[in-house]
C-alpha atoms as a PDB file:
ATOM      1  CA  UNK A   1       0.566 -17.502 -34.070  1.00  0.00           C
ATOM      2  CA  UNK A   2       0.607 -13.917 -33.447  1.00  0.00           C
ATOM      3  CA  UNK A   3      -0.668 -14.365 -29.853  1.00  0.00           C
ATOM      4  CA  UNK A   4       1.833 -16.838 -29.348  1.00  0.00           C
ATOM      5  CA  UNK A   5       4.686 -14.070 -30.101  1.00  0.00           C
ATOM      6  CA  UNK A   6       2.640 -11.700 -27.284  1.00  0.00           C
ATOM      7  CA  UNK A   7       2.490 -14.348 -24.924  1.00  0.00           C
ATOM      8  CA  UNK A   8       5.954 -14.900 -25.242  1.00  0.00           C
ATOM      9  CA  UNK A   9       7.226 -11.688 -24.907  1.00  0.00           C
ATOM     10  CA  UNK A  10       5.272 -11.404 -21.835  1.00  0.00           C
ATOM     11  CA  UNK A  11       6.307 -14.449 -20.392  1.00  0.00           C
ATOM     12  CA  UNK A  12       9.565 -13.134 -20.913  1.00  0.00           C
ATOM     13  CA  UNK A  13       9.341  -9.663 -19.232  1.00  0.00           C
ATOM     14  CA  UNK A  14       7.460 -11.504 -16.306  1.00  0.00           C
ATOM     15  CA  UNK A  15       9.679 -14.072 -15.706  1.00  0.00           C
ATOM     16  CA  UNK A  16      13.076 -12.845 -17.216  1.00  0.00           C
ATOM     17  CA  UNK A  17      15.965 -12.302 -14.397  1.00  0.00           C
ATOM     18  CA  UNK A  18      15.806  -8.905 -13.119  1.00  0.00           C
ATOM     19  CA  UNK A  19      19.681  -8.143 -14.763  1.00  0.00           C
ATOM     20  CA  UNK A  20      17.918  -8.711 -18.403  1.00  0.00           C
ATOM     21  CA  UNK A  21      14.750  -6.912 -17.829  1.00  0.00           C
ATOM     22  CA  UNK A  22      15.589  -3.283 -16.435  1.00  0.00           C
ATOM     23  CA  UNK A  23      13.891  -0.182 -16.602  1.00  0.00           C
ATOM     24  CA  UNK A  24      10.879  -1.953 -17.980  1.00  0.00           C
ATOM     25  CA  UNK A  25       7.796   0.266 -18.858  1.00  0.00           C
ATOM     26  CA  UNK A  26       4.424  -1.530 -18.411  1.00  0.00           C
ATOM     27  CA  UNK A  27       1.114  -0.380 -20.164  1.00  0.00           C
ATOM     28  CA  UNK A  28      -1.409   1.032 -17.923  1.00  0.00           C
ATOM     29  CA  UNK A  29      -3.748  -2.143 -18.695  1.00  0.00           C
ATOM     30  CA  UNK A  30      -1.182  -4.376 -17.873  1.00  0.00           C
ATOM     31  CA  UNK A  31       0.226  -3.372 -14.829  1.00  0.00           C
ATOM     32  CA  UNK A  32      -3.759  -3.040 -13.642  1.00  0.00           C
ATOM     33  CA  UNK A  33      -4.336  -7.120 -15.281  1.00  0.00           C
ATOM     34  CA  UNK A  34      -1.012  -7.869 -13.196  1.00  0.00           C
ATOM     35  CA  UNK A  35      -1.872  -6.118 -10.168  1.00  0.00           C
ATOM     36  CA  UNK A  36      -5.605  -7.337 -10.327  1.00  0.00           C
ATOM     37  CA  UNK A  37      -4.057 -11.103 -10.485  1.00  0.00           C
ATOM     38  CA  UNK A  38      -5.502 -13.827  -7.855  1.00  0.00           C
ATOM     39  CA  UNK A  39      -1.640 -14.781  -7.052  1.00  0.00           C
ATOM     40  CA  UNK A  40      -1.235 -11.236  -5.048  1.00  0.00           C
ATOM     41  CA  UNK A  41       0.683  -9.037  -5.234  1.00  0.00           C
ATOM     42  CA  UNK A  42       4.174  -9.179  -7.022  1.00  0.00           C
ATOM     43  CA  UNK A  43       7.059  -8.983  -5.323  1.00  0.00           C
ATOM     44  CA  UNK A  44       9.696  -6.593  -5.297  1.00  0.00           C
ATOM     45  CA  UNK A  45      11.861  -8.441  -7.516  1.00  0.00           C
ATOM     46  CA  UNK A  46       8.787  -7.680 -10.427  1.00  0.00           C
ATOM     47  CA  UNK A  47       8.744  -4.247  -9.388  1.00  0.00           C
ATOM     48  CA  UNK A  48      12.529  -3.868  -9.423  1.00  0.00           C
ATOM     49  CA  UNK A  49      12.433  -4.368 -13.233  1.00  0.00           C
ATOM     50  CA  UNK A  50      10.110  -1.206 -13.608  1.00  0.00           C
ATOM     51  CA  UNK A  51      11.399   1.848 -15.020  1.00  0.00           C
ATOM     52  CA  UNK A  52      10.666   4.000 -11.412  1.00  0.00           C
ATOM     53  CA  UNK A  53       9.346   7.404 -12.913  1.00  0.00           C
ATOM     54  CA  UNK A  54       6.517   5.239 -15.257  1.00  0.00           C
ATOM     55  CA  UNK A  55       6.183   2.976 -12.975  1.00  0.00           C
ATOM     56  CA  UNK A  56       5.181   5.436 -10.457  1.00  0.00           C
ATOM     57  CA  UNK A  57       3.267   7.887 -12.909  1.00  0.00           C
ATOM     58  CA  UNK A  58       1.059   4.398 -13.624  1.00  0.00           C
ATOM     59  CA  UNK A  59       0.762   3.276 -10.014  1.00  0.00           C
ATOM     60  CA  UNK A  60      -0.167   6.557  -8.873  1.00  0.00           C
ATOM     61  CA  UNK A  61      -2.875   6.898 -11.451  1.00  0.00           C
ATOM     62  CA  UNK A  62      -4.030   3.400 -10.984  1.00  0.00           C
ATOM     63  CA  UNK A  63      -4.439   4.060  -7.699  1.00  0.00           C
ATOM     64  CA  UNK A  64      -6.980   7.217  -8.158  1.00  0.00           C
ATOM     65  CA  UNK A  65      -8.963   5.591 -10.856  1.00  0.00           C
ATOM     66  CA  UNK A  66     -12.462   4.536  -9.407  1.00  0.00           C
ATOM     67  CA  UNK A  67     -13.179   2.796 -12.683  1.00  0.00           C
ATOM     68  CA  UNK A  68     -10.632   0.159 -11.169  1.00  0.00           C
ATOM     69  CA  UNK A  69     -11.115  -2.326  -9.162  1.00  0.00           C
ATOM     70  CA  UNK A  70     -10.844  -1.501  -5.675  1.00  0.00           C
ATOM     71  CA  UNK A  71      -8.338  -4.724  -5.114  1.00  0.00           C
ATOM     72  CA  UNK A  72      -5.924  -3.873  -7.972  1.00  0.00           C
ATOM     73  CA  UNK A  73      -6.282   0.435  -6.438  1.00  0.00           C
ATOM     74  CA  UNK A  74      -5.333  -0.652  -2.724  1.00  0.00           C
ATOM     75  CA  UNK A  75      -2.127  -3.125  -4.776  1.00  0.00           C
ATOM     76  CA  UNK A  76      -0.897  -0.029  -6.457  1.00  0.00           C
ATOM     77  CA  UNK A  77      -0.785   2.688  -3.153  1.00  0.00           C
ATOM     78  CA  UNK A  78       1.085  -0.723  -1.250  1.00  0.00           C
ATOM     79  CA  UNK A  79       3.342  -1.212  -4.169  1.00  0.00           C
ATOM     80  CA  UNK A  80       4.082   2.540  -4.749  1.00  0.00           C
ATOM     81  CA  UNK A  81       6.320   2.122  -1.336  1.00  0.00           C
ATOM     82  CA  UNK A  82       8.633   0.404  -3.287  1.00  0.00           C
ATOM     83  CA  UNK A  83       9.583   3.609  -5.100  1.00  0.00           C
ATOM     84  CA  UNK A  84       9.709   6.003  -2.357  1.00  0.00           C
ATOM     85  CA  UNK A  85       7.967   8.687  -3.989  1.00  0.00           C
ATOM     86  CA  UNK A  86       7.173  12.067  -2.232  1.00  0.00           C
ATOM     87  CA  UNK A  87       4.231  12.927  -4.529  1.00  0.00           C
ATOM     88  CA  UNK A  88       3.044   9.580  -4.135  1.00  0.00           C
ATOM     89  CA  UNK A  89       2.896   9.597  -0.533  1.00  0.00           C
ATOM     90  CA  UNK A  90       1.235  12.875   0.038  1.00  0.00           C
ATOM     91  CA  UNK A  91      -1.355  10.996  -2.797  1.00  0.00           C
ATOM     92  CA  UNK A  92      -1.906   8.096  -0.581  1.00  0.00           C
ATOM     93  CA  UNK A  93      -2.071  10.322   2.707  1.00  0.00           C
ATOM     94  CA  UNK A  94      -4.700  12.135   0.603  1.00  0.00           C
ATOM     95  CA  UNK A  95      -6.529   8.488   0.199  1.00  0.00           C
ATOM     96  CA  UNK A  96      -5.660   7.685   3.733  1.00  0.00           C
ATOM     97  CA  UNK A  97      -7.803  10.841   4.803  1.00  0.00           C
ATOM     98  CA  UNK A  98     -10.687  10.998   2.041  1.00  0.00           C
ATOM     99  CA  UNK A  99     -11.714   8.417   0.302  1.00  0.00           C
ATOM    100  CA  UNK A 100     -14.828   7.189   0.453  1.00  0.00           C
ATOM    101  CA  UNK A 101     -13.835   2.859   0.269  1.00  0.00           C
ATOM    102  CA  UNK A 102     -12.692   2.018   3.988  1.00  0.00           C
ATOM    103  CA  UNK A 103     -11.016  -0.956   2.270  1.00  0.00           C
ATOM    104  CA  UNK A 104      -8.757   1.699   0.530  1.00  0.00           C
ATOM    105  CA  UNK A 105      -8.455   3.947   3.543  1.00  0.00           C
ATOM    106  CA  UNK A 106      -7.467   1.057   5.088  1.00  0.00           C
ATOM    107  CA  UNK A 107      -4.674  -0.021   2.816  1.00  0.00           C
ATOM    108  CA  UNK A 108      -3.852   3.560   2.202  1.00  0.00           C
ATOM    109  CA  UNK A 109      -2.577   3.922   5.622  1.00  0.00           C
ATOM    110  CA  UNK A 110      -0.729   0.502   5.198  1.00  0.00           C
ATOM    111  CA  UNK A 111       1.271   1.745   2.079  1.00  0.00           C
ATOM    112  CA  UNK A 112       1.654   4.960   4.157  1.00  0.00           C
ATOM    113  CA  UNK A 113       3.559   3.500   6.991  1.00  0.00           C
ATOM    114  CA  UNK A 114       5.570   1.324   4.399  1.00  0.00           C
ATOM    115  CA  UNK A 115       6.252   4.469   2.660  1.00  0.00           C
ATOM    116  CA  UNK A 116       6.901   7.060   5.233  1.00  0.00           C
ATOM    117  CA  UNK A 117       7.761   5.538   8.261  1.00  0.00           C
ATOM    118  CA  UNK A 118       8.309   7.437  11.039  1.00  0.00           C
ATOM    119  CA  UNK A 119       7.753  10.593   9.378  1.00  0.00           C
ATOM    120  CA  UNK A 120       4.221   9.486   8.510  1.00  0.00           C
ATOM    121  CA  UNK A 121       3.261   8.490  11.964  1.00  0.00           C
ATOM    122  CA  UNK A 122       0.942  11.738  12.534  1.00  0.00           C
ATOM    123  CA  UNK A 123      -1.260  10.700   9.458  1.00  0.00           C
ATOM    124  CA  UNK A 124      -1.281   7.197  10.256  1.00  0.00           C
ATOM    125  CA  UNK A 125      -2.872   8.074  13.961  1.00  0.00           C
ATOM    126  CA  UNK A 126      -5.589   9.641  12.094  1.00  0.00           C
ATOM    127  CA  UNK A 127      -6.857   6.312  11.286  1.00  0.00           C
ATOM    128  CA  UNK A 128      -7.499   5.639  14.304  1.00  0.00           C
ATOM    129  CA  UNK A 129     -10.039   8.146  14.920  1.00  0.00           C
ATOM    130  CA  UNK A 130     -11.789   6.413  11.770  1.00  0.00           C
ATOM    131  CA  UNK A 131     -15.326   5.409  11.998  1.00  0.00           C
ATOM    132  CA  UNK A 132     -14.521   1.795  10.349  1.00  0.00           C
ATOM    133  CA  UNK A 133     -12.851  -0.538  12.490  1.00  0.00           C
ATOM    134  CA  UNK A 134     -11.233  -1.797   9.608  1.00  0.00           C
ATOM    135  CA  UNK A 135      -9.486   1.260   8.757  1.00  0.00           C
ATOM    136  CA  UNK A 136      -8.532   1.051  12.594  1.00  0.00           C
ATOM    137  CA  UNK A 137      -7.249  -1.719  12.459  1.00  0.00           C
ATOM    138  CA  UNK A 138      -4.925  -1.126   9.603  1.00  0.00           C
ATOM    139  CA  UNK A 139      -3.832   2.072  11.485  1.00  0.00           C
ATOM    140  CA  UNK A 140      -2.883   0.301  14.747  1.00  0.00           C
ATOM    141  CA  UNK A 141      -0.922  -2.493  13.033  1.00  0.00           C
ATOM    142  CA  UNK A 142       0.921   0.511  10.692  1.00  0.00           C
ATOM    143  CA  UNK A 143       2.061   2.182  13.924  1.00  0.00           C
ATOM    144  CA  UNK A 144       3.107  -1.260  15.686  1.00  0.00           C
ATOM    145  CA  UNK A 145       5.139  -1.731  12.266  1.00  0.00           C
ATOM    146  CA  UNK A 146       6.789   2.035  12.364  1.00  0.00           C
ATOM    147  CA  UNK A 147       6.781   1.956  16.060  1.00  0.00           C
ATOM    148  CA  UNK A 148       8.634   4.846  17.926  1.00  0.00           C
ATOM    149  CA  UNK A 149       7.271   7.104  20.857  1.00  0.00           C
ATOM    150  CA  UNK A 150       4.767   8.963  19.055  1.00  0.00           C
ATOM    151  CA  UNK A 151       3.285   6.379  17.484  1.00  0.00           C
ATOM    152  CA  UNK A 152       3.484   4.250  21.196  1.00  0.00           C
ATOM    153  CA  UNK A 153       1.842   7.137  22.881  1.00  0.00           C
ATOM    154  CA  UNK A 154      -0.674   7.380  20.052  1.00  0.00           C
ATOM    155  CA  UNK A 155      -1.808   3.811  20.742  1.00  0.00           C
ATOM    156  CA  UNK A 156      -1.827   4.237  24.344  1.00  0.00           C
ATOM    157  CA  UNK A 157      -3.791   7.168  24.089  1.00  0.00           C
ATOM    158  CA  UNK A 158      -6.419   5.697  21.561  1.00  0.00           C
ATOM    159  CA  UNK A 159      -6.657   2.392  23.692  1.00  0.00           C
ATOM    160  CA  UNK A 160      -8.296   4.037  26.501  1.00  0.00           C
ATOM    161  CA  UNK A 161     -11.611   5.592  24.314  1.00  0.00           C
ATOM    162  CA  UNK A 162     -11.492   2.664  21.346  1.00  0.00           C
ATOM    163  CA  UNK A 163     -14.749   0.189  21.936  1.00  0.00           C
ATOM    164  CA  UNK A 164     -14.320  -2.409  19.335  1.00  0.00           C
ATOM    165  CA  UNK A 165     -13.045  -5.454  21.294  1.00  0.00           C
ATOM    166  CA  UNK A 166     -10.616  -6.618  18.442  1.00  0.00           C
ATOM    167  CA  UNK A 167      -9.236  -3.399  18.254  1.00  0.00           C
ATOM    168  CA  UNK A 168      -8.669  -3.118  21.787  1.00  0.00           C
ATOM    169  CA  UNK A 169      -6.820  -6.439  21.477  1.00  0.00           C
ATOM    170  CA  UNK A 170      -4.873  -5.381  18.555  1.00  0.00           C
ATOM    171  CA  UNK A 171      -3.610  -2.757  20.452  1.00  0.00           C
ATOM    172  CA  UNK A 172      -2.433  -4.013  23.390  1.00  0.00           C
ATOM    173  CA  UNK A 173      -0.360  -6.629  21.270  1.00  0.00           C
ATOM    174  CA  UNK A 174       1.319  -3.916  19.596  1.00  0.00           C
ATOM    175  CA  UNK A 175       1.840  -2.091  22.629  1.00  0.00           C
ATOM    176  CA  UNK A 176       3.402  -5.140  24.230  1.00  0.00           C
ATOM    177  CA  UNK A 177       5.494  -5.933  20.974  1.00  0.00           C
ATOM    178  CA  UNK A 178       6.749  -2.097  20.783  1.00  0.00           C
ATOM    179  CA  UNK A 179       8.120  -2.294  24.737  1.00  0.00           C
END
């Protein structure tokens, strides 16, 4: 009976309409179960509901914690662009430049384009000097999102020495759909 109560409290938070459930404050463990899900990630409609300073403080450590999953760590930098955090982005530029996982490189320059924008289109081209194509990839398609001169010119430039064959092609279509 008593997990019945839990589970129905949960369901409620989870599912509630986002005028009954403000300023929520998830557990550490549960935002990681929730961002760890096989349904993806949660929109911004869950994340809406969040109480921003926790929810930020938890995403942000989430995101750092190599004990996690590397799935659930790459969820948390994307869905700290939600909250628009400076500290946040300079931790995900951090991630963007030094972390060891490509696969979070990679998504670290994602959330950093969704984050920054324009103003983060000078870290995002250092992706592109990455050894991973991967994190190369992510790095092109950030810029094509942000688009704007510098981050045109900083594909152009990069076409002309990349070798991978799919990120050549990557590049050109986000050339062509930034004209």
């Amino acid at each position: 009976m008593k997990h019945l109560f839990f589970a129905l409290i949960a369901f409620s938070l989870v599912f509630a309409p986002a005028s009954f459930a403000q300023d929520v404050v998830v557990a550490y463990d549960n935002l990681i179960s929730v961002l760890s899900g096989r349904h993806g990630m949660p929109d911004s409609a869950y994340f809406a509901r969040l109480e921003p300073k926790s929810a930020t403080e938890t995403l942000m450590k989430i995101a750092g914690d190599e004990k996690v999953f590397p799935v659930a760590r790459a969820r948390a930098m994307l869905a700290l662009a939600y909250f628009k955090s400076g500290e946040a982005a300079r931790m995900v530029a951090d991630k963007a430049a030094n972390d060891k996982n490509p696969y979070m490189r990679s998504s670290a320059y994602e959330a950093l384009g969704n984050m920054e924008g324009v103003n983060a289109v000078k870290a995002i081209g250092e992706g592109l000097k990455d050894d991973d194509v991967m994190v190369r990839l992510s790095a092109i398609r950030s810029l094509g999102r942000v688009g704007g001169p510098e981050a045109k010119k900083l594909i152009e430039d990069n076409a002309q020495v990349e070798k991978n064959p799919t990120a050549s092609a990557v590049m050109q279509k986000s050339l062509e759909q930034m004209r």
